[in-house]
C-alpha atoms as a PDB file:
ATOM      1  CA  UNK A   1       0.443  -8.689   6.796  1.00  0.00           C
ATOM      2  CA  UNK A   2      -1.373  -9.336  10.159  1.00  0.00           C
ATOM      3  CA  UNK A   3      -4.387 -10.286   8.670  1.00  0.00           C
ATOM      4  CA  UNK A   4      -2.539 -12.496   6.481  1.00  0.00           C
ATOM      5  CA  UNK A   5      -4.148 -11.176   3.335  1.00  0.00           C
ATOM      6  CA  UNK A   6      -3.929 -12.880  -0.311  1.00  0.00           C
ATOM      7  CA  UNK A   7      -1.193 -10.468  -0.882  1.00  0.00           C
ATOM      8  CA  UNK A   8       0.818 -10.117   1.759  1.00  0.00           C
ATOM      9  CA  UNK A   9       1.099 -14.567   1.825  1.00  0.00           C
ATOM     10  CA  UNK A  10       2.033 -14.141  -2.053  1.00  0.00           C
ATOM     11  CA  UNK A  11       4.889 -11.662  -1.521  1.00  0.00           C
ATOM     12  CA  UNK A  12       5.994 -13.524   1.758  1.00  0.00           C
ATOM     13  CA  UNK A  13       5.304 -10.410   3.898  1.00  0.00           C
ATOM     14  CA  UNK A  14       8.033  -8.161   2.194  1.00  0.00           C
ATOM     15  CA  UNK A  15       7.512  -5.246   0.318  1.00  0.00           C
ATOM     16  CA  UNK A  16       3.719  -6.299   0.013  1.00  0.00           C
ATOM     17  CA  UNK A  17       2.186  -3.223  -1.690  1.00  0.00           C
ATOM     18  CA  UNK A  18       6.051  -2.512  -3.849  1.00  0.00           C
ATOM     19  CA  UNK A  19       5.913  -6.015  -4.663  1.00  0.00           C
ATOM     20  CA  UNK A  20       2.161  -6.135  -5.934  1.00  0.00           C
ATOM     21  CA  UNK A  21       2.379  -2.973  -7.682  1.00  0.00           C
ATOM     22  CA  UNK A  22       5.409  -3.497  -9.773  1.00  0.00           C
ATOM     23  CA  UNK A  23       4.044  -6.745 -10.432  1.00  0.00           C
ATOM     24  CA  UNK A  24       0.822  -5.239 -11.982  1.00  0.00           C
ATOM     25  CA  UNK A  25       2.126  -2.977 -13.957  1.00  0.00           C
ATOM     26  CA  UNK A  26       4.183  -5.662 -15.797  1.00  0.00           C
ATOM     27  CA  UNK A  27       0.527  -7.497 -15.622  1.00  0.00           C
ATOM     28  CA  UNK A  28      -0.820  -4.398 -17.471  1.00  0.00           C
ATOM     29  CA  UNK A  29       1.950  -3.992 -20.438  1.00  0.00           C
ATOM     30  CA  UNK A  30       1.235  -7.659 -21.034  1.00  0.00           C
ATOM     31  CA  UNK A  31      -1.836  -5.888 -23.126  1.00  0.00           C
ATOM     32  CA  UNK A  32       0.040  -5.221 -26.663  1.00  0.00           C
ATOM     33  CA  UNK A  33      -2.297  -2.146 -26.339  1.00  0.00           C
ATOM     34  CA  UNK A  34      -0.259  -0.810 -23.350  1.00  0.00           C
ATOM     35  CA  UNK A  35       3.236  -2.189 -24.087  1.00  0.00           C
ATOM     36  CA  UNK A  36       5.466   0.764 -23.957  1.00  0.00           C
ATOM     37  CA  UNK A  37       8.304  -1.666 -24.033  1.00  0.00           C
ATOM     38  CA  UNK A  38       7.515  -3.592 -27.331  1.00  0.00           C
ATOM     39  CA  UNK A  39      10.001  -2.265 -29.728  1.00  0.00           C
ATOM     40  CA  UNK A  40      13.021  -3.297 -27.082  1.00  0.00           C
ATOM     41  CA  UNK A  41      14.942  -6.047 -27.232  1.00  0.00           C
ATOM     42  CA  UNK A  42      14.571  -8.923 -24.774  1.00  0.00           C
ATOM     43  CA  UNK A  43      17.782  -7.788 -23.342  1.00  0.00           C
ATOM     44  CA  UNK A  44      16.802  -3.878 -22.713  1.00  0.00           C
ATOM     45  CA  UNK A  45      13.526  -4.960 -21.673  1.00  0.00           C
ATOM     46  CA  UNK A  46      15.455  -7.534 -18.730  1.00  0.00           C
ATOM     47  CA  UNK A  47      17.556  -4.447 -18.247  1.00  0.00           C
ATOM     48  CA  UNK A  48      14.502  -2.629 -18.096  1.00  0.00           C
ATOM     49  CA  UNK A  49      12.686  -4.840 -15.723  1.00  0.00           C
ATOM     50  CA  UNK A  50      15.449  -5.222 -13.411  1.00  0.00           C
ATOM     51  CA  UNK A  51      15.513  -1.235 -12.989  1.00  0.00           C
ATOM     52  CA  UNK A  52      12.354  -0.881 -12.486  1.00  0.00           C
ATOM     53  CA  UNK A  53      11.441  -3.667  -9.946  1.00  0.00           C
ATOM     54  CA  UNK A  54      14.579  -2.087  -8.147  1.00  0.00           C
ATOM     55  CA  UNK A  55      13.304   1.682  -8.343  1.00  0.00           C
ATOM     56  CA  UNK A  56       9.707   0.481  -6.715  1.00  0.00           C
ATOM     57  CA  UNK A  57      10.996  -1.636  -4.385  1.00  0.00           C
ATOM     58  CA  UNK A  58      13.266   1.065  -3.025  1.00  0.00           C
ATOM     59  CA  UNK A  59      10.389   3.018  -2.196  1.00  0.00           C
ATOM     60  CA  UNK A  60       9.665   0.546   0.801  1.00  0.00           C
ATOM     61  CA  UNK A  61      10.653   2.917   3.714  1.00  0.00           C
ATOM     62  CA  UNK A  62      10.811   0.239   6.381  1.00  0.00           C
ATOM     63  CA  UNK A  63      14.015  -0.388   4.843  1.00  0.00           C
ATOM     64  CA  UNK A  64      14.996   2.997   4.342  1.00  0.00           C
ATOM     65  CA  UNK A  65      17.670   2.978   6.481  1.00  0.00           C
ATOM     66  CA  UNK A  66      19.084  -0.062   5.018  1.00  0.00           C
ATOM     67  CA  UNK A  67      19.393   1.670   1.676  1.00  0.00           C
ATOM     68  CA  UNK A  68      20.827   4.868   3.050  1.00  0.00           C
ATOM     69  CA  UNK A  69      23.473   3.031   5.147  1.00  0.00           C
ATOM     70  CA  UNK A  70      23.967   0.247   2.256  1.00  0.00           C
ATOM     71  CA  UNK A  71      24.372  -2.302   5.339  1.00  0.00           C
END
Protein backbone atom coordinates (compact mmCIF):
# COMPACT_ATOMS: atom_id res chain seq x y z
CA UNK A 1 0.00 0.00 0.00
CA UNK A 2 2.87 2.57 0.44
CA UNK A 3 4.25 1.98 -2.72
CA UNK A 4 0.95 2.30 -4.16
CA UNK A 5 1.17 -0.93 -6.08
CA UNK A 6 -1.35 -2.11 -8.99
CA UNK A 7 -3.01 -4.01 -6.30
CA UNK A 8 -3.23 -2.30 -3.44
CA UNK A 9 -4.94 1.04 -5.85
CA UNK A 10 -7.43 -1.80 -7.22
CA UNK A 11 -8.63 -2.99 -3.79
CA UNK A 12 -8.56 0.68 -2.41
CA UNK A 13 -5.91 -0.23 0.22
CA UNK A 14 -8.16 -2.77 2.18
CA UNK A 15 -7.66 -6.22 2.54
CA UNK A 16 -5.11 -6.01 -0.47
CA UNK A 17 -3.65 -9.56 -0.52
CA UNK A 18 -7.57 -11.17 0.96
CA UNK A 19 -9.05 -9.15 -1.64
CA UNK A 20 -6.69 -10.27 -4.61
CA UNK A 21 -6.63 -13.75 -3.61
CA UNK A 22 -10.26 -14.49 -3.31
CA UNK A 23 -10.59 -12.67 -6.39
CA UNK A 24 -8.23 -15.12 -8.25
CA UNK A 25 -9.47 -17.99 -7.27
CA UNK A 26 -12.93 -17.06 -8.67
CA UNK A 27 -10.53 -15.94 -11.79
CA UNK A 28 -9.29 -19.59 -11.79
CA UNK A 29 -12.82 -21.62 -11.59
CA UNK A 30 -13.78 -19.39 -14.50
CA UNK A 31 -11.72 -22.39 -16.42
CA UNK A 32 -14.72 -25.08 -16.91
CA UNK A 33 -11.63 -27.34 -16.29
CA UNK A 34 -11.37 -26.12 -12.64
CA UNK A 35 -15.01 -25.28 -11.82
CA UNK A 36 -15.73 -27.15 -8.71
CA UNK A 37 -18.88 -25.15 -8.52
CA UNK A 38 -20.51 -26.02 -11.95
CA UNK A 39 -23.22 -28.38 -11.06
CA UNK A 40 -24.72 -25.56 -8.42
CA UNK A 41 -27.28 -23.46 -8.99
CA UNK A 42 -26.77 -19.73 -9.52
CA UNK A 43 -28.27 -19.30 -6.18
CA UNK A 44 -25.84 -21.84 -4.10
CA UNK A 45 -23.07 -20.65 -6.07
CA UNK A 46 -24.07 -16.60 -4.81
CA UNK A 47 -24.48 -18.35 -1.50
CA UNK A 48 -21.33 -19.87 -2.13
CA UNK A 49 -19.47 -16.82 -3.17
CA UNK A 50 -20.70 -14.72 -0.48
CA UNK A 51 -19.19 -17.36 2.13
CA UNK A 52 -16.28 -17.58 0.77
CA UNK A 53 -15.26 -13.91 0.02
CA UNK A 54 -16.38 -13.57 3.79
CA UNK A 55 -14.16 -16.59 5.15
CA UNK A 56 -10.88 -14.95 3.25
CA UNK A 57 -11.51 -11.71 4.06
CA UNK A 58 -11.76 -12.56 7.74
CA UNK A 59 -8.38 -13.71 7.67
CA UNK A 60 -7.18 -9.95 7.47
CA UNK A 61 -5.76 -9.63 11.07
CA UNK A 62 -5.51 -5.86 11.08
CA UNK A 63 -9.04 -6.13 11.73
CA UNK A 64 -8.92 -8.86 14.01
CA UNK A 65 -10.05 -7.16 16.76
CA UNK A 66 -12.93 -5.78 14.98
CA UNK A 67 -14.21 -9.27 14.31
CA UNK A 68 -13.61 -10.56 17.80
CA UNK A 69 -15.35 -7.55 19.44
CA UNK A 70 -18.10 -7.40 16.48
CA UNK A 71 -17.80 -3.42 16.94
Amino acid sequence: MNTLDDVAVTYNDISVLENYHVSQAFKIMRDPAANIFANMSPEEFRTVRRVMIACVLATDMTKHAEQITGA
